[in-house]
PDB file of N, CA and C in Angstrom:
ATOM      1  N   UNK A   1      -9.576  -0.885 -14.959  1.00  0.00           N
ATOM      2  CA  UNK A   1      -9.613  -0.494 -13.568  1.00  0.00           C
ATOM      3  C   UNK A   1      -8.855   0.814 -13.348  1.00  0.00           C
ATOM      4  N   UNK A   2      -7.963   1.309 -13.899  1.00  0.00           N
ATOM      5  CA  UNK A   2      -7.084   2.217 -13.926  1.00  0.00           C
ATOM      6  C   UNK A   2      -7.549   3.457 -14.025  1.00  0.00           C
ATOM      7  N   UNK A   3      -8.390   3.560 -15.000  1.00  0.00           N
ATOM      8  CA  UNK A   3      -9.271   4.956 -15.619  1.00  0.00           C
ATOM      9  C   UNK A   3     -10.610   5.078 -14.309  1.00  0.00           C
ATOM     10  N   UNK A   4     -11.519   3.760 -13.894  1.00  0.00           N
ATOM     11  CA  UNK A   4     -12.225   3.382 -12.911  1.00  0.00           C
ATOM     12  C   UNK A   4     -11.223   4.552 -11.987  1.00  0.00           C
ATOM     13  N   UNK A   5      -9.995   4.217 -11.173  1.00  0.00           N
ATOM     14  CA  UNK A   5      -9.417   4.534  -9.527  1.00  0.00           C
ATOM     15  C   UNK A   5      -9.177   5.870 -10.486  1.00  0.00           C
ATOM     16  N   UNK A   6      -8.867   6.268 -11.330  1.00  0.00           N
ATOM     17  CA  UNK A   6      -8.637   8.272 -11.918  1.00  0.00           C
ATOM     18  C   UNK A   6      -9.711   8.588 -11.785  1.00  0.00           C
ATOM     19  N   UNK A   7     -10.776   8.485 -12.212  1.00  0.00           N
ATOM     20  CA  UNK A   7     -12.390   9.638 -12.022  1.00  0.00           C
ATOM     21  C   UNK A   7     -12.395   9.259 -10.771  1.00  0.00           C
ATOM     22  N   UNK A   8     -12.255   8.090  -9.791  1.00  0.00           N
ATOM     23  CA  UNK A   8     -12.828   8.163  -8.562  1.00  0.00           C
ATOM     24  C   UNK A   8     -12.120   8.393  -7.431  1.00  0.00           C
ATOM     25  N   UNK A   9     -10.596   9.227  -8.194  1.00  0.00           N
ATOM     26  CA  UNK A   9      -9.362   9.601  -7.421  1.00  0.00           C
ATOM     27  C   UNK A   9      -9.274   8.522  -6.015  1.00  0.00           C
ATOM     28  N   UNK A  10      -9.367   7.424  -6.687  1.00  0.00           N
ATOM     29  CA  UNK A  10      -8.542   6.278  -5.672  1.00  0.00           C
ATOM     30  C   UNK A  10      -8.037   5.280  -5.643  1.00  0.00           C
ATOM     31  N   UNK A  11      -7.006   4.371  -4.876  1.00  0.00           N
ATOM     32  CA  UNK A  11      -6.610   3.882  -5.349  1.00  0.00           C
ATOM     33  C   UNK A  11      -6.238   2.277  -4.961  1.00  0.00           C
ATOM     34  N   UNK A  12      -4.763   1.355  -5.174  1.00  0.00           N
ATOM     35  CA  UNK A  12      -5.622   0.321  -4.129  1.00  0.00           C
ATOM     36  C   UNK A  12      -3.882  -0.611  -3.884  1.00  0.00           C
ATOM     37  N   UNK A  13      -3.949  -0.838  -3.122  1.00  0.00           N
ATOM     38  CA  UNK A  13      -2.561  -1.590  -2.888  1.00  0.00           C
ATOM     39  C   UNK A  13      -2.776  -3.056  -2.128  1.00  0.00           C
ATOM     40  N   UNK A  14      -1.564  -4.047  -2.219  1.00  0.00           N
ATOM     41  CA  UNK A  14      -2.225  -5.321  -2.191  1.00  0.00           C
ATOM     42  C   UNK A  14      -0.405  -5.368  -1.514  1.00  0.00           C
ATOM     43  N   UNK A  15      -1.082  -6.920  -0.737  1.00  0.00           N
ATOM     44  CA  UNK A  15       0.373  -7.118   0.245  1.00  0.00           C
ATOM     45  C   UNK A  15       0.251  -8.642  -0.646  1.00  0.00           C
ATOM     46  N   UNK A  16       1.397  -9.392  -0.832  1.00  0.00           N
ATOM     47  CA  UNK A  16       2.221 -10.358  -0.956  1.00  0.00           C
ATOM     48  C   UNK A  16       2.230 -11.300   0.398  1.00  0.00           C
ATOM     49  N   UNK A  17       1.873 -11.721   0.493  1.00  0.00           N
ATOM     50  CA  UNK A  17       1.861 -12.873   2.045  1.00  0.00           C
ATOM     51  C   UNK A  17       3.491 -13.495   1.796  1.00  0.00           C
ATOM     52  N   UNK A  18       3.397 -14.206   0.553  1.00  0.00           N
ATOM     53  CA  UNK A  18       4.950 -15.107   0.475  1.00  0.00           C
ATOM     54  C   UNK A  18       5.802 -14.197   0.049  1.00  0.00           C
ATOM     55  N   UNK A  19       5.879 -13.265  -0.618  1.00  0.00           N
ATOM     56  CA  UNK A  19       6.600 -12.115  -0.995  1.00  0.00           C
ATOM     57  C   UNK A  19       7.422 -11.116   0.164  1.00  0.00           C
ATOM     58  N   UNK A  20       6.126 -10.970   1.317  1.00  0.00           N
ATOM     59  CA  UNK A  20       6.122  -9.688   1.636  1.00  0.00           C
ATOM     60  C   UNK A  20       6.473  -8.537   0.922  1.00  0.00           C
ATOM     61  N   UNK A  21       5.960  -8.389  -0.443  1.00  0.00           N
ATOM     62  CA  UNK A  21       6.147  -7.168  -1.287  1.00  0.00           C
ATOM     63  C   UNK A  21       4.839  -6.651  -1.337  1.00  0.00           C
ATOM     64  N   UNK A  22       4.650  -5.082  -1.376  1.00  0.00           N
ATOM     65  CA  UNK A  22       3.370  -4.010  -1.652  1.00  0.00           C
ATOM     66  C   UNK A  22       3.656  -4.072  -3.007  1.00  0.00           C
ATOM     67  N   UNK A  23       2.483  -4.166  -3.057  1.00  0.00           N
ATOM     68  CA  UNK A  23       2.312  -3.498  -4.836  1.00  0.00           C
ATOM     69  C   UNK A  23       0.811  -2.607  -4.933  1.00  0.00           C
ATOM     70  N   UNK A  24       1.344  -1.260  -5.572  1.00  0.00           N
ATOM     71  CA  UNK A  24       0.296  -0.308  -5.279  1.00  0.00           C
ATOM     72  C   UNK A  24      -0.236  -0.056  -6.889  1.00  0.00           C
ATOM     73  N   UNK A  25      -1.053   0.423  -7.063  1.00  0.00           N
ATOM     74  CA  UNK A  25      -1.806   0.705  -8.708  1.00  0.00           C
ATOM     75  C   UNK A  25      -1.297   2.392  -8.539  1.00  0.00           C
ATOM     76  N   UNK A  26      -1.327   2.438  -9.966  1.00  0.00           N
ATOM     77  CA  UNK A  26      -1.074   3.562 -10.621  1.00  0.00           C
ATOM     78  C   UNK A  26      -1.224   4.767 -10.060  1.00  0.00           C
ATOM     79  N   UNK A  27      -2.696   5.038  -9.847  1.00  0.00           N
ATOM     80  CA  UNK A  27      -3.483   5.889  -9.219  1.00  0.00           C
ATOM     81  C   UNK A  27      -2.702   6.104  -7.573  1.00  0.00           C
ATOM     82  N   UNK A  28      -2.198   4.858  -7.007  1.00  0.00           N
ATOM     83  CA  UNK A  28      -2.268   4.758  -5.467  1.00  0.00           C
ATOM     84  C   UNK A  28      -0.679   5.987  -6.015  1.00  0.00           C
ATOM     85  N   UNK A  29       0.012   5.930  -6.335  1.00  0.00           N
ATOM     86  CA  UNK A  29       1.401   6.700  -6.807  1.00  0.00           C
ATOM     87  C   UNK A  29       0.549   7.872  -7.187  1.00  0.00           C
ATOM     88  N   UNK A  30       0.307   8.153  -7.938  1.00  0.00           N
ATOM     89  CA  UNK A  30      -0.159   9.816  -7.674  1.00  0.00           C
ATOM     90  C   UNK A  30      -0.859  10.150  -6.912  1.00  0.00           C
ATOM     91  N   UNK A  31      -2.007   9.449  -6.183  1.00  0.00           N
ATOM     92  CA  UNK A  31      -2.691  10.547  -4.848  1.00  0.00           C
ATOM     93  C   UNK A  31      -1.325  10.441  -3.595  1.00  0.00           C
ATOM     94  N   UNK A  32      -0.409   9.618  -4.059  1.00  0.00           N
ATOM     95  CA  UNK A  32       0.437  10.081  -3.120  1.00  0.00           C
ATOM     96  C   UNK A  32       1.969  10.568  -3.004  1.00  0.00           C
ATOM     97  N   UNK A  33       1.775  11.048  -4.229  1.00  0.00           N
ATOM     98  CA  UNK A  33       2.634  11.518  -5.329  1.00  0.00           C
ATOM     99  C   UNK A  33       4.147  11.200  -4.559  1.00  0.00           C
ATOM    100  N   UNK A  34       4.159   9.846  -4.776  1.00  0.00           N
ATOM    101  CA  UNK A  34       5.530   9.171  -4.754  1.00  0.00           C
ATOM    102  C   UNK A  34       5.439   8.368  -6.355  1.00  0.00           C
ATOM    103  N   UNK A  35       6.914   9.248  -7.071  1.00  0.00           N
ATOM    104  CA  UNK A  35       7.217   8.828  -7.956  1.00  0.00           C
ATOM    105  C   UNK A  35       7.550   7.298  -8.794  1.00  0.00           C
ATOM    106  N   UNK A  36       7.220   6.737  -9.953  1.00  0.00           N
ATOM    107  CA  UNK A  36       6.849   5.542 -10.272  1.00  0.00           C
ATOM    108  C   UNK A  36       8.593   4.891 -10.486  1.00  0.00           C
ATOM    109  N   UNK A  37       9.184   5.529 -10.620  1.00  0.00           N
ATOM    110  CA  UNK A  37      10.493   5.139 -10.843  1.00  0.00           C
ATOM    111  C   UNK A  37      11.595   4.770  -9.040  1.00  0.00           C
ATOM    112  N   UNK A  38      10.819   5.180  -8.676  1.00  0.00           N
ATOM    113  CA  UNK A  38      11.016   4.830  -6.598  1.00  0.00           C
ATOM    114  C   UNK A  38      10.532   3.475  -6.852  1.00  0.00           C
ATOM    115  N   UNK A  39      10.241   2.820  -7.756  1.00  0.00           N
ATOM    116  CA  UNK A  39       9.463   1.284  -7.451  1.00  0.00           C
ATOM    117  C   UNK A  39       8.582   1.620  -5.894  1.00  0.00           C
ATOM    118  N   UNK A  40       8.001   0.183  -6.231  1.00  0.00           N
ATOM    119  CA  UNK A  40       7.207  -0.201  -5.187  1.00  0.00           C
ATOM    120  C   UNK A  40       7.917  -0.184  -3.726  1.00  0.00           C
ATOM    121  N   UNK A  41       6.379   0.687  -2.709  1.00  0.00           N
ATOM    122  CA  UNK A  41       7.760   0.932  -0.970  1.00  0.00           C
ATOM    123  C   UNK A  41       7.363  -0.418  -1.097  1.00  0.00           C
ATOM    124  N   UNK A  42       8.050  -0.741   0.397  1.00  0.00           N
ATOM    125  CA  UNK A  42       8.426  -1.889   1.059  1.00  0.00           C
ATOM    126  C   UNK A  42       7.265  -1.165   2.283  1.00  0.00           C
ATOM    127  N   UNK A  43       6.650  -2.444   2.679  1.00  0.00           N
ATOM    128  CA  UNK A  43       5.714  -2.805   3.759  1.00  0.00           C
ATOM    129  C   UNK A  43       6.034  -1.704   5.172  1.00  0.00           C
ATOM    130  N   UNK A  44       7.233  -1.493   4.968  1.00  0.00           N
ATOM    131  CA  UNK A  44       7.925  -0.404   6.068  1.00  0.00           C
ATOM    132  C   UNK A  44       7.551   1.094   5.625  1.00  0.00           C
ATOM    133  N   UNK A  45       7.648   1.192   4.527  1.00  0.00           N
ATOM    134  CA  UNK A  45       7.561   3.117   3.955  1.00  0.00           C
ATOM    135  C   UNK A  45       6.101   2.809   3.813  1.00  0.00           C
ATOM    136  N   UNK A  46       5.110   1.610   3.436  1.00  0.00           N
ATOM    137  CA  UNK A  46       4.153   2.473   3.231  1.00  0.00           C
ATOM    138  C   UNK A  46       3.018   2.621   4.627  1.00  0.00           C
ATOM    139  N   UNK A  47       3.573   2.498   5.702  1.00  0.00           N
ATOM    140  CA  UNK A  47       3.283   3.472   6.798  1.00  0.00           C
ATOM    141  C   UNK A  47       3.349   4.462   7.263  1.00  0.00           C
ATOM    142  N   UNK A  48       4.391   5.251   6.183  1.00  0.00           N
ATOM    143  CA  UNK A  48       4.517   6.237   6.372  1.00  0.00           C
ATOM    144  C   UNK A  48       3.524   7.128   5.962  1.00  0.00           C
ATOM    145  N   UNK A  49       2.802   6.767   5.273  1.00  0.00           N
ATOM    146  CA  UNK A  49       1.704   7.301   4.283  1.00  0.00           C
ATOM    147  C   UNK A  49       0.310   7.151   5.186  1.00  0.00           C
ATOM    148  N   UNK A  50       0.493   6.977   6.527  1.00  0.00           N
ATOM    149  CA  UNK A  50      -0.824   6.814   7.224  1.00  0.00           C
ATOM    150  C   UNK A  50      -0.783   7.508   8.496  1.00  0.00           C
ATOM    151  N   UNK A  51      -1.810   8.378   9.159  1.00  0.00           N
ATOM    152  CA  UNK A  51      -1.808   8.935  10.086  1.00  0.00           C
ATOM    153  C   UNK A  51      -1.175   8.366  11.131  1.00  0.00           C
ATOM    154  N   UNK A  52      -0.612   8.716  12.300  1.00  0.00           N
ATOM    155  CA  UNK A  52      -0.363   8.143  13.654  1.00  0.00           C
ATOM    156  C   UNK A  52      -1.078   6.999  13.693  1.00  0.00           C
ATOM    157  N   UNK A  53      -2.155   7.495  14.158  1.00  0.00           N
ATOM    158  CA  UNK A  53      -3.335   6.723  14.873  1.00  0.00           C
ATOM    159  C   UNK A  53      -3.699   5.818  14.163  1.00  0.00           C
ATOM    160  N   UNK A  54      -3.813   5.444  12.656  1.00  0.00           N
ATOM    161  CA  UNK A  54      -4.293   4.666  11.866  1.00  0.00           C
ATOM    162  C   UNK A  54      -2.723   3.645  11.595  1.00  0.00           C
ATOM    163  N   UNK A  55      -1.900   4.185  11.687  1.00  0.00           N
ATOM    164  CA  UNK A  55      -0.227   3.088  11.724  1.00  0.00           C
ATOM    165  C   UNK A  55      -0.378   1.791  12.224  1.00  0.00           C
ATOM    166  N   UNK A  56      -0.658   1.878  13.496  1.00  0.00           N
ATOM    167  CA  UNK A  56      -0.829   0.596  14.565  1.00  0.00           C
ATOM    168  C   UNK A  56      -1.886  -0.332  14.242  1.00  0.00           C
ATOM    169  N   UNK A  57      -2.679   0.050  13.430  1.00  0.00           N
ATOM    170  CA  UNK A  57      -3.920  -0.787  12.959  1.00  0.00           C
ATOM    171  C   UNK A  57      -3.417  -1.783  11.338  1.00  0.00           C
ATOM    172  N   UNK A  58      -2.856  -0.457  10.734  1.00  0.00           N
ATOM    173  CA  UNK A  58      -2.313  -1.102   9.394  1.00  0.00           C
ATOM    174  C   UNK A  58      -0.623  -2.371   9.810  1.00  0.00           C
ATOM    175  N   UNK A  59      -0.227  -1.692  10.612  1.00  0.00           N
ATOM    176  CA  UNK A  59       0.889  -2.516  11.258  1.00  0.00           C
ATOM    177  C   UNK A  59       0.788  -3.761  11.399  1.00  0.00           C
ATOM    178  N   UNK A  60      -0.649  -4.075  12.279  1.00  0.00           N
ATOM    179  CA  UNK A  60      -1.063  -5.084  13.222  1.00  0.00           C
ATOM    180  C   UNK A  60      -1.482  -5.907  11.922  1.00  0.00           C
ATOM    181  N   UNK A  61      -2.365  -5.637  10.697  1.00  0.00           N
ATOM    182  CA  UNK A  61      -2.635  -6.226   9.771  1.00  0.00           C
ATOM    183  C   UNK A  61      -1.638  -7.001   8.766  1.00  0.00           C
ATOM    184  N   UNK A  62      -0.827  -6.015   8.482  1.00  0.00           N
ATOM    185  CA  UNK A  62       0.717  -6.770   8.066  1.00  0.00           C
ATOM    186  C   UNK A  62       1.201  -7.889   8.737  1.00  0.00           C
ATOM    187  N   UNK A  63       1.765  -7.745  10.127  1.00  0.00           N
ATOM    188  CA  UNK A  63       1.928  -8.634  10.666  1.00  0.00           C
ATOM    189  C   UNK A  63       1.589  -9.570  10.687  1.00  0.00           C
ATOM    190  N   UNK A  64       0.174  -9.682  11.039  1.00  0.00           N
ATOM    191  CA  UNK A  64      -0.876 -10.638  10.741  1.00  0.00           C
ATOM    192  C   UNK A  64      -0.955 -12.073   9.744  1.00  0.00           C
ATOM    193  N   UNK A  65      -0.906 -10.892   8.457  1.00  0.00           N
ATOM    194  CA  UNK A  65      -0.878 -11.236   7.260  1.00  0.00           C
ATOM    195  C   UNK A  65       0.940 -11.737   6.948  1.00  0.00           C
ATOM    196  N   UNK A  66       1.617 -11.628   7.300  1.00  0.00           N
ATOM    197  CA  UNK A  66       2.922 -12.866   6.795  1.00  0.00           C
ATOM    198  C   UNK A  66       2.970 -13.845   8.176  1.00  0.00           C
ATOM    199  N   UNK A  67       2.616 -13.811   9.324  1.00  0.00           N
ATOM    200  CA  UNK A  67       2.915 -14.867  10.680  1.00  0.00           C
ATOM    201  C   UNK A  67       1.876 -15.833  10.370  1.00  0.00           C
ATOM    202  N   UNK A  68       0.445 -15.231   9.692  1.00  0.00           N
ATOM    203  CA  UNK A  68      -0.510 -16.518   9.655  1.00  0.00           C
ATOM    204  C   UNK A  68      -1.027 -16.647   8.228  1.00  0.00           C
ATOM    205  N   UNK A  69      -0.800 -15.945   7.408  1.00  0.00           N
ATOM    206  CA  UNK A  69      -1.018 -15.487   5.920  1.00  0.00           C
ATOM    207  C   UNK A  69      -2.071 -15.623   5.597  1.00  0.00           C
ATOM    208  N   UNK A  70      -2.597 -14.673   6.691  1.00  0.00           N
ATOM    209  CA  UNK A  70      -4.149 -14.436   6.226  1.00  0.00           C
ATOM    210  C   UNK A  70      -4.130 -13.577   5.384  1.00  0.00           C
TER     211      UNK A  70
END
């Protein structure tokens, strides 16, 4: 999958419901060239990585996802 998200420069991150931990793939760290040794953000920084307007949508999904763990 790794070589797959490099030719197709993309990438893919997954939320933890019981965790609440992000965990992003390889690829997702260089198109957003936050370094691999920063470990994995926390559910908080990786909003930072999203337009204004698109925040409140990814927000609302988080939320979502640990109150009903969908």
């Amino acid at each position: 999958m790794n070589e797959a998200q490099q030719l197709g420069r993309i990438g893919n991150w997954e939320f933890d419901v019981s965790t609440q931990q992000v965990n992003w793939s390889d690829e997702l760290f260089r198109l957003y060239e936050r370094d691999l040794a920063q470990g994995q953000p926390t559910h908080e920084e990786v909003l930072d990585y999203y337009f204004p307007e698109s925040r409140a949508r990814v927000l609302d999904c988080i939320q979502r996802a640990m109150e009903r763990g969908e």
